[in-house]
N, C-alpha and C. Protein backbone atom coordinates (compact mmCIF):
# COMPACT_ATOMS: atom_id res chain seq x y z
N UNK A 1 -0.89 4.75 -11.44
CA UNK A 1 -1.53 4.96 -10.17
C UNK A 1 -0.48 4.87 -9.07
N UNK A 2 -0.42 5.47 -7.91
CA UNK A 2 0.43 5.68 -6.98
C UNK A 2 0.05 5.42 -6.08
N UNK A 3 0.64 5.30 -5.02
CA UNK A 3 -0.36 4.64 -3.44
C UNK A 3 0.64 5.42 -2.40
N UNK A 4 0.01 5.92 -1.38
CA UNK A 4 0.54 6.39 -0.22
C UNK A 4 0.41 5.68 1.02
N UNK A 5 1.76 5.36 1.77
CA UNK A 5 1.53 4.25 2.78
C UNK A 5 0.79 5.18 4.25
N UNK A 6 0.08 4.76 4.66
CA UNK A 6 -0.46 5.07 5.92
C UNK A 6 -0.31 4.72 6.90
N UNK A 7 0.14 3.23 6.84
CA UNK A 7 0.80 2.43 8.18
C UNK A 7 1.97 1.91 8.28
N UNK A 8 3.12 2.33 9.00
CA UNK A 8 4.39 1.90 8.67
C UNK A 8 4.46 0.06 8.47
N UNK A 9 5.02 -0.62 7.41
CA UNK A 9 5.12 -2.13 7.33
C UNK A 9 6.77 -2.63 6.54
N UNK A 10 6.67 -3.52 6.98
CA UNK A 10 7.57 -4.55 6.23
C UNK A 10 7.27 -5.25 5.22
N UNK A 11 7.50 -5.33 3.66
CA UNK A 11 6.76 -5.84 2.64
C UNK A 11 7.56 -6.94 2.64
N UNK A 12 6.83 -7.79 2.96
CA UNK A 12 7.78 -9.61 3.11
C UNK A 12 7.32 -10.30 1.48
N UNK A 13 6.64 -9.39 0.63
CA UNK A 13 6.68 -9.95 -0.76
C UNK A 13 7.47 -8.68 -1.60
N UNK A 14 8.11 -8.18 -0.94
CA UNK A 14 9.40 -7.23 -1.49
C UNK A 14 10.35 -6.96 -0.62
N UNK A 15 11.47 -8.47 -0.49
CA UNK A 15 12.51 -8.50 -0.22
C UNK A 15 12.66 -7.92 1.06
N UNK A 16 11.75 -7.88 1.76
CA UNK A 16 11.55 -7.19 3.29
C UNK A 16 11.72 -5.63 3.38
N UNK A 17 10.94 -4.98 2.18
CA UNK A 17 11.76 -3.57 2.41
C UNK A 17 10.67 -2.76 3.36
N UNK A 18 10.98 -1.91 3.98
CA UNK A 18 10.13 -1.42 5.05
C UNK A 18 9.61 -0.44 4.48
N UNK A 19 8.59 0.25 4.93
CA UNK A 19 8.15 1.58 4.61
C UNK A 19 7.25 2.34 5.66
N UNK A 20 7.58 3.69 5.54
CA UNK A 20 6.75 4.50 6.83
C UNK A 20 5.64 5.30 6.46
N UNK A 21 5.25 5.55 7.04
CA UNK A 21 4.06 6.53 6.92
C UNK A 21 4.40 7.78 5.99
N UNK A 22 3.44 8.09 4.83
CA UNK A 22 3.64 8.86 4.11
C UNK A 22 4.84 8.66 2.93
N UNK A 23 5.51 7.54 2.62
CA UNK A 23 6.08 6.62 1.53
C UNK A 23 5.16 6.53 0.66
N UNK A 24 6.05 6.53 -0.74
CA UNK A 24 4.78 5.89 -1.74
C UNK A 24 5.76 4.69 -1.86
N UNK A 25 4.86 3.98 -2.19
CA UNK A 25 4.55 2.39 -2.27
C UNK A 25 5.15 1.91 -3.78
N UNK A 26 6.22 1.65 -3.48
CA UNK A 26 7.27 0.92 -4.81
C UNK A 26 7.11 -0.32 -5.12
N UNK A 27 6.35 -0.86 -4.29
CA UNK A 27 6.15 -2.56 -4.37
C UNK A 27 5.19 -2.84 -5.91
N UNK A 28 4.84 -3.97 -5.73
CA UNK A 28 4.21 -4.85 -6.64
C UNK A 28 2.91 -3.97 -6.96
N UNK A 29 2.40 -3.77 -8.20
CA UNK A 29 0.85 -2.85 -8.53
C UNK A 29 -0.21 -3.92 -9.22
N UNK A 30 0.23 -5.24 -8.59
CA UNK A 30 -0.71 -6.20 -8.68
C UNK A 30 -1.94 -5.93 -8.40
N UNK A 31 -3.29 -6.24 -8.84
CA UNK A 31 -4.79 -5.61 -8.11
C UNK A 31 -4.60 -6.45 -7.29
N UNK A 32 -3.81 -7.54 -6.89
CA UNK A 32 -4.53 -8.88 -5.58
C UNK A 32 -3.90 -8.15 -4.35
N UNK A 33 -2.30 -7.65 -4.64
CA UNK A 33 -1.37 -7.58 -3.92
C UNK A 33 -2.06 -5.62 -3.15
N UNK A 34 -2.45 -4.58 -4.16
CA UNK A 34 -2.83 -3.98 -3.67
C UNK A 34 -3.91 -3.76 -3.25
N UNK A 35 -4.97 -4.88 -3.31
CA UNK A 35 -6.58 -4.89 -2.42
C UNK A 35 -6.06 -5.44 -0.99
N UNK A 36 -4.91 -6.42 -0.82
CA UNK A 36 -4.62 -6.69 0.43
C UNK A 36 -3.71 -6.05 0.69
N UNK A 37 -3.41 -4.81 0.59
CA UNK A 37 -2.59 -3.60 1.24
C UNK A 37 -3.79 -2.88 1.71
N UNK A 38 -4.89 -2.27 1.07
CA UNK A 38 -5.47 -1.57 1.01
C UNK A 38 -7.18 -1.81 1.75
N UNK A 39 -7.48 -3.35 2.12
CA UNK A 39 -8.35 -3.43 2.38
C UNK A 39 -7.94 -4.43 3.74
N UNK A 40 -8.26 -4.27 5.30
CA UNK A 40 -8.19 -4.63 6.46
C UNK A 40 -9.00 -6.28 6.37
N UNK A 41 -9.91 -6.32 5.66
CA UNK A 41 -10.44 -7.88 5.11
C UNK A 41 -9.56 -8.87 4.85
N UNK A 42 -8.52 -8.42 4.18
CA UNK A 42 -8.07 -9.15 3.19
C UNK A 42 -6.16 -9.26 3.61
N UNK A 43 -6.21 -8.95 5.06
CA UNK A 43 -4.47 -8.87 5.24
C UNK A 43 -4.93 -9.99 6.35
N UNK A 44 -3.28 -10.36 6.81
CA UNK A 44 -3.63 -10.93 8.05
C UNK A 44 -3.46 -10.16 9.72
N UNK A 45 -3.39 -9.04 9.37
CA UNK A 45 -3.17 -8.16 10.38
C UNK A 45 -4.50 -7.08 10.65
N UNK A 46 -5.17 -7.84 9.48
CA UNK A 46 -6.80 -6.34 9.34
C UNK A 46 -6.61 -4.83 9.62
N UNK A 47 -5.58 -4.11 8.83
CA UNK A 47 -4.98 -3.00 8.60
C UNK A 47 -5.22 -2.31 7.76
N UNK A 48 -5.49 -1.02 7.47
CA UNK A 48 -5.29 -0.46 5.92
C UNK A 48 -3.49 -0.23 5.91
N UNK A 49 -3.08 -0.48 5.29
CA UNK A 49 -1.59 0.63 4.77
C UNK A 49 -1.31 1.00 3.82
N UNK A 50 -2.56 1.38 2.76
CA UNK A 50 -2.16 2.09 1.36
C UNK A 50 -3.56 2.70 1.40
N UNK A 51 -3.00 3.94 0.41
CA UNK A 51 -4.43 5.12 0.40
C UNK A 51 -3.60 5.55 -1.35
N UNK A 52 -4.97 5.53 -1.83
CA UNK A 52 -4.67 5.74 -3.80
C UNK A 52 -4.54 7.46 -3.24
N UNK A 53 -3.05 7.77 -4.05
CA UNK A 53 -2.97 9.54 -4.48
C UNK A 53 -4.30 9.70 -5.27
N UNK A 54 -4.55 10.60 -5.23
CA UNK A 54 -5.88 11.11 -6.09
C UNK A 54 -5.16 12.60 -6.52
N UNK A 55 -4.74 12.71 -7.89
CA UNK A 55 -4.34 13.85 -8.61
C UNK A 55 -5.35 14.60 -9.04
N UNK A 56 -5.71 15.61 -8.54
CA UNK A 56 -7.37 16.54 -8.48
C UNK A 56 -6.78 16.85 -9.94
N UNK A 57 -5.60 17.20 -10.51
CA UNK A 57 -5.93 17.84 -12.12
C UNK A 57 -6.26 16.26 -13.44
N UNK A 58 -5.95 15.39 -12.81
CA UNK A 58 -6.00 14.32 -13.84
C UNK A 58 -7.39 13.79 -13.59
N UNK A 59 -7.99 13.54 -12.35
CA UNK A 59 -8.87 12.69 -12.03
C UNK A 59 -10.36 13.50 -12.04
């Protein structure tokens, strides 16, 4: 599964590496680590910055 960043961030649980808008997301594919990328609930900034690729021929 792949993730596309939507909001430019600093991943301070990956060695501070930054990423911009439209990056895919090299970090950790933890489910904890990517529900709090992905869900504004669950960060401390209440943000989305990951959106799942959806491959229309696989999915």
């Amino acid at each position: 599964m792949e993730y596309r960043v939507v909001r430019a961030f600093t991943d301070k649980n990956d060695e501070n590496r930054s990423y911009q808008v439209n990056d895919i997301y090299e970090g950790s594919k933890a489910p904890r680590r990517i529900s709090e990328l992905m869900n504004p609930e669950k960060n401390r900034y209440q943000k989305i910055y990951l959106e799942k690729i959806v491959n229309e021929e696989t999915e």
